[in-house]
C-alpha atoms as a PDB file:
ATOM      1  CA  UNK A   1     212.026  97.992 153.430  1.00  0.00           C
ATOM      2  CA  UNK A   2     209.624  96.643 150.892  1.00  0.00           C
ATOM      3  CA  UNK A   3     209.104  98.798 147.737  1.00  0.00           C
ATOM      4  CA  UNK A   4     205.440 100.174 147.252  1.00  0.00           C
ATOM      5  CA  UNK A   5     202.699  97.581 146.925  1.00  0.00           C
ATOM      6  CA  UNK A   6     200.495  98.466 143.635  1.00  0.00           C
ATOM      7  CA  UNK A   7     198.251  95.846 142.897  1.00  0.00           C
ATOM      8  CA  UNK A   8     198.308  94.708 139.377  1.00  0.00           C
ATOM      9  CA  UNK A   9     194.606  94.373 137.592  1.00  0.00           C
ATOM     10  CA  UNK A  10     194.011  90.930 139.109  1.00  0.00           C
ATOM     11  CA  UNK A  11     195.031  91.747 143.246  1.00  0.00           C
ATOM     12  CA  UNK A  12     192.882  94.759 142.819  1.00  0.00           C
ATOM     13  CA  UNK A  13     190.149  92.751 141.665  1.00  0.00           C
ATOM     14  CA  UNK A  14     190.028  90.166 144.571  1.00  0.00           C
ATOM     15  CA  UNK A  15     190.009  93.285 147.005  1.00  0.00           C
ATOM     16  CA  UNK A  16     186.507  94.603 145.535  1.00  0.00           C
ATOM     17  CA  UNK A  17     184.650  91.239 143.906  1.00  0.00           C
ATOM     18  CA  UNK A  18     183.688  88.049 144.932  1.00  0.00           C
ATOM     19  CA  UNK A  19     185.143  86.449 142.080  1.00  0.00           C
ATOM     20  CA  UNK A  20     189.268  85.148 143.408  1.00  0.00           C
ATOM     21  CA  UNK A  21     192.141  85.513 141.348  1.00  0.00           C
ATOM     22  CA  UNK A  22     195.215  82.851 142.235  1.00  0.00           C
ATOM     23  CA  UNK A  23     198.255  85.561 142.291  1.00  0.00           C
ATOM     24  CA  UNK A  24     201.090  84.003 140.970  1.00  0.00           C
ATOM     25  CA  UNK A  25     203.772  84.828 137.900  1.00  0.00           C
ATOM     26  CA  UNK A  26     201.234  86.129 135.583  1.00  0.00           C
ATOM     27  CA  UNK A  27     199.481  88.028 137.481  1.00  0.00           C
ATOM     28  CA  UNK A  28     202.143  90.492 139.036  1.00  0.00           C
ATOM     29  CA  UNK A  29     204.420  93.366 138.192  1.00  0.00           C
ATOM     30  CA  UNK A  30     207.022  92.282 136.037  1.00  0.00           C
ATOM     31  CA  UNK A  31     209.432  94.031 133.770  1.00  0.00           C
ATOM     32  CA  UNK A  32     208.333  93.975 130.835  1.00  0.00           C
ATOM     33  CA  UNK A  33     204.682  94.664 131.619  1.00  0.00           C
ATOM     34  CA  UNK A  34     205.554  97.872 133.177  1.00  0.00           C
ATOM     35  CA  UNK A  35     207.657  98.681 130.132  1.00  0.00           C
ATOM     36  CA  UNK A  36     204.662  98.122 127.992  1.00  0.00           C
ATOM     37  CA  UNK A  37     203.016 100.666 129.711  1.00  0.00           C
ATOM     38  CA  UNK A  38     205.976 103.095 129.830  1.00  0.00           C
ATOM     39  CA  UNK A  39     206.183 102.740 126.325  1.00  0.00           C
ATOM     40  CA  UNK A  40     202.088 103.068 125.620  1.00  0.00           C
ATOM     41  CA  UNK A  41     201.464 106.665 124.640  1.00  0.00           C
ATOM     42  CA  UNK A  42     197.694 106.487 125.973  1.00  0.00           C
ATOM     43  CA  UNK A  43     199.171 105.885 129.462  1.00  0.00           C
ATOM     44  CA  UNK A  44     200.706 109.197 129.294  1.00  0.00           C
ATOM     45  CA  UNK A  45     197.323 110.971 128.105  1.00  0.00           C
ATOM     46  CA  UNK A  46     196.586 110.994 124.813  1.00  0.00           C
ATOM     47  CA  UNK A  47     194.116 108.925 122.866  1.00  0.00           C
ATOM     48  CA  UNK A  48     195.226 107.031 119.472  1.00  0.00           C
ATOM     49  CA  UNK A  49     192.911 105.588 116.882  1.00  0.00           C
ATOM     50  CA  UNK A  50     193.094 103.916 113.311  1.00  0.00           C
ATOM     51  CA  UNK A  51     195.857 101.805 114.743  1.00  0.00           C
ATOM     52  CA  UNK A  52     194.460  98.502 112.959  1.00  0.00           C
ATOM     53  CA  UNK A  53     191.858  98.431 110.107  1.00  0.00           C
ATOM     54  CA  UNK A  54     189.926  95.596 108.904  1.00  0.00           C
ATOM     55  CA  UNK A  55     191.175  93.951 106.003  1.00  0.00           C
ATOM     56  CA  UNK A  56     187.370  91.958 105.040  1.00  0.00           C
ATOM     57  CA  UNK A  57     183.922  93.072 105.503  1.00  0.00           C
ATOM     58  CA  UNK A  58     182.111  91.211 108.457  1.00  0.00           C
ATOM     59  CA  UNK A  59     185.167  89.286 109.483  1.00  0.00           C
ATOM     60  CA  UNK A  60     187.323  89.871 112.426  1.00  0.00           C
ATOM     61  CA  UNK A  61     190.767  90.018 110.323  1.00  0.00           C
ATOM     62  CA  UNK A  62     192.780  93.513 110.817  1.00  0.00           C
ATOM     63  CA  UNK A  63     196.288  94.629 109.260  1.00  0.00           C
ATOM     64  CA  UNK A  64     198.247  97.226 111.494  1.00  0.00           C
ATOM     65  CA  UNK A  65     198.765 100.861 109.941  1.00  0.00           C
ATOM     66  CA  UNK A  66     201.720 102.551 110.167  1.00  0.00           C
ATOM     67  CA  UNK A  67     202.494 104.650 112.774  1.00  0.00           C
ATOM     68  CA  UNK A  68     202.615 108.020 110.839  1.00  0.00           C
ATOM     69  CA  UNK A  69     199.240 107.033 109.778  1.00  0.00           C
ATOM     70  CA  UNK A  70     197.645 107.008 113.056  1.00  0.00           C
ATOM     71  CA  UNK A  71     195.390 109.424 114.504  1.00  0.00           C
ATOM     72  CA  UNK A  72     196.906 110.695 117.784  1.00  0.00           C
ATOM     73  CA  UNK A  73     195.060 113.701 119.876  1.00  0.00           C
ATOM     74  CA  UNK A  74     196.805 114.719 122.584  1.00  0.00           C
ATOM     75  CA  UNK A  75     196.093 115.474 126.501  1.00  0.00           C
ATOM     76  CA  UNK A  76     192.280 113.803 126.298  1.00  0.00           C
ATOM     77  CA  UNK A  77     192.728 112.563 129.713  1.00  0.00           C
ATOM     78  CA  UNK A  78     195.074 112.723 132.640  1.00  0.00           C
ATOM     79  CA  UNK A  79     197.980 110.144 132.293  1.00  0.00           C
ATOM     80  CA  UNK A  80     199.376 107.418 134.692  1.00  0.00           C
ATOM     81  CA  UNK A  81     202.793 108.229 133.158  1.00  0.00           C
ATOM     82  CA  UNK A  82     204.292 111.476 132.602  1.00  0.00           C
ATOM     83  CA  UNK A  83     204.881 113.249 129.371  1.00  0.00           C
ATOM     84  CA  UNK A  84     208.477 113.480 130.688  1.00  0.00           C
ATOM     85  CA  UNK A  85     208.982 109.468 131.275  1.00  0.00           C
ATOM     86  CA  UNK A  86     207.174 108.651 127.961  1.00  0.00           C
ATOM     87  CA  UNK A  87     209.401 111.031 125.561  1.00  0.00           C
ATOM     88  CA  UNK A  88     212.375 109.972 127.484  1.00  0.00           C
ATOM     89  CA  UNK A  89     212.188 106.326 126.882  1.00  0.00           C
ATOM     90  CA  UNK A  90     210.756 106.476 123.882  1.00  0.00           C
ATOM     91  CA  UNK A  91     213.049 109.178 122.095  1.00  0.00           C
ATOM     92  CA  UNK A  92     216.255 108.897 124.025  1.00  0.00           C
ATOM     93  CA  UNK A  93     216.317 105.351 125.914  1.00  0.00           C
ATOM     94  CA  UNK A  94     214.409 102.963 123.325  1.00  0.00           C
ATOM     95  CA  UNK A  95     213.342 104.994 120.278  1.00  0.00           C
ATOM     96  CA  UNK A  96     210.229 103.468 118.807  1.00  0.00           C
ATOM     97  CA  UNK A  97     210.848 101.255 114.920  1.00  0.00           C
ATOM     98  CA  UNK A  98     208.447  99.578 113.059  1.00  0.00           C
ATOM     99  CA  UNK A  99     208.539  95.756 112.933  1.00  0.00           C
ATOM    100  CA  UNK A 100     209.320  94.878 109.209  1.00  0.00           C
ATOM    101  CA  UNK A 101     206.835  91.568 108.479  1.00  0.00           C
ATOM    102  CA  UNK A 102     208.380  90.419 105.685  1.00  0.00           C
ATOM    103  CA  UNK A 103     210.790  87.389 106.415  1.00  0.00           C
ATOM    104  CA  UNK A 104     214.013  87.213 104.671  1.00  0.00           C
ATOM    105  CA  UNK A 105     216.950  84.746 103.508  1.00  0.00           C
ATOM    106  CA  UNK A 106     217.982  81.971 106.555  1.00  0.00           C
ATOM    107  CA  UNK A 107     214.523  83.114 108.484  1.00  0.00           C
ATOM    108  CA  UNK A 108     211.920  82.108 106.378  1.00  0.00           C
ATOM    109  CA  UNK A 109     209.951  78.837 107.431  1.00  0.00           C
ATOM    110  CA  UNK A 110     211.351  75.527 105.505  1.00  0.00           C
ATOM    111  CA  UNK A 111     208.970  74.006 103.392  1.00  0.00           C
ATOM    112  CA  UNK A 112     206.543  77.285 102.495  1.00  0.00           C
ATOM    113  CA  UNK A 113     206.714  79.299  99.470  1.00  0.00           C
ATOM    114  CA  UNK A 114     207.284  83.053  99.024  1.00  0.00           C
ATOM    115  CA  UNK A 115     206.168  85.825  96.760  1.00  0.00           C
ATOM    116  CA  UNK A 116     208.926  86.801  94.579  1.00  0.00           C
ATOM    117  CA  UNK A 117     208.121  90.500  94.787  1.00  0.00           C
ATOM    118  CA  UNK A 118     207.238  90.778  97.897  1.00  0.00           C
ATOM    119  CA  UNK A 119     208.467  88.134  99.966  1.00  0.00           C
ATOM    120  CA  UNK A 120     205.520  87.369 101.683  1.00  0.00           C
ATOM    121  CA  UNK A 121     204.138  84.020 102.351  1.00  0.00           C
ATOM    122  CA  UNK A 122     202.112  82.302  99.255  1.00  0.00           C
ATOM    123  CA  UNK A 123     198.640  80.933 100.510  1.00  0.00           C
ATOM    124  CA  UNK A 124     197.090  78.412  99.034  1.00  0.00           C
ATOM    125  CA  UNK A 125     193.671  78.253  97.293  1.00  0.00           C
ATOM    126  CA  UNK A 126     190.528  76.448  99.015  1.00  0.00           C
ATOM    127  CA  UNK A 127     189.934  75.622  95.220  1.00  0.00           C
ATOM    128  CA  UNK A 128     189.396  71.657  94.507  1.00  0.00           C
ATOM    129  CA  UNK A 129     189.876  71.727  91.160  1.00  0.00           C
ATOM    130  CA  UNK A 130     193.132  73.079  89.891  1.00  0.00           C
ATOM    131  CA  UNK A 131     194.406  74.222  93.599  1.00  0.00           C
ATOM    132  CA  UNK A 132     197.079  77.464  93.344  1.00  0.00           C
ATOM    133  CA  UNK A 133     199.132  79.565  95.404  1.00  0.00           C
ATOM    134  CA  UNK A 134     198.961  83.228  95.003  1.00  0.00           C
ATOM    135  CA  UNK A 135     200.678  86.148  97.806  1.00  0.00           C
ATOM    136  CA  UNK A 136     198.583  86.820 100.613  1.00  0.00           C
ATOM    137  CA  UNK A 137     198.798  90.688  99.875  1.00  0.00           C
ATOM    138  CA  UNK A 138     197.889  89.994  96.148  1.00  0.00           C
ATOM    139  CA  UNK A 139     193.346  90.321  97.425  1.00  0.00           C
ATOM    140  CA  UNK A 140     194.485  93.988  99.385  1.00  0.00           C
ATOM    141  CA  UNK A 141     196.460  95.902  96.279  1.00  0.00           C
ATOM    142  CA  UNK A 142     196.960  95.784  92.910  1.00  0.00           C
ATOM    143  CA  UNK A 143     201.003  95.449  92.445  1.00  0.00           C
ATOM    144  CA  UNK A 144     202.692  92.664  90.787  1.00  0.00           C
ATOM    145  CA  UNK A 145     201.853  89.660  93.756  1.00  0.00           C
ATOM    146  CA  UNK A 146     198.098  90.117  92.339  1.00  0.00           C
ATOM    147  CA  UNK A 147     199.225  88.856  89.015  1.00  0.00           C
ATOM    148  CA  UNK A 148     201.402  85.668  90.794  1.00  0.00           C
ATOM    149  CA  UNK A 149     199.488  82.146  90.902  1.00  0.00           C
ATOM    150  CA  UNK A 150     201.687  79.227  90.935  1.00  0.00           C
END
């Protein structure tokens, strides 16, 4: 016996619109995409915000906030996933971590340079005259990295 047949975004879409989706690798159930959900705390009913903020006025660039930063208001809507199955992976299966950005030692790109302080990634200036490097965190706080130009 076949398992249940759920249609993923795109099948459900080609039942209801003109508009055809092929159906092939990327657009059905896979592992990982219902993990993704699993691990999604919306799916289980609660609404998140302040996940990203923008790091420029008028420009589309955004920095992720920490998770204990977030604003989280539980049971704003019913949930595809139960609060059972969400604390259970998430707390006892695959607890949640925080991916540390900064690159260290043998993993660093060959051929950039790197903040001392930091270890972030050194861009370079847009400056013809007298180009420099300086931390790409160095414009967002005032720390040390502001004070680097090489």
């Amino acid at each position: 016996m076949k398992g249940l047949e759920i249609f993923t975004p795109a099948g459900y879409s080609n039942t209801n619109r003109q508009r055809k989706y092929v159906i092939d690798e990327k657009t059905v159930w896979t592992s990982p995409k219902v993990l993704k959900i699993i691990r999604d705390q919306r799916y289980a009913g609660d609404m998140i915000s302040n996940v990203r903020v923008r790091t420029k006025i008028a420009k589309q660039e955004s920095e992720r906030v920490n998770r204990d930063e977030w604003i989280i208001v539980k049971g704003t809507h019913e949930g595809i996933v139960s609060k059972e199955i969400y604390w259970k992976v998430n707390n006892d299966i695959m607890p949640l971590t925080e991916k540390e950005t900064i690159l260290l030692g043998d993993f660093r790109r060959k051929g950039f340079y790197y903040c001392a302080d930091c270890g972030r990634l050194l861009r370079r200036s847009h400056t013809t005259i007298n180009p420099y490097y300086e931390c790409s965190r160095s414009r967002y706080t005032e720390d040390k990295c502001s004070e680097i130009k090489v």
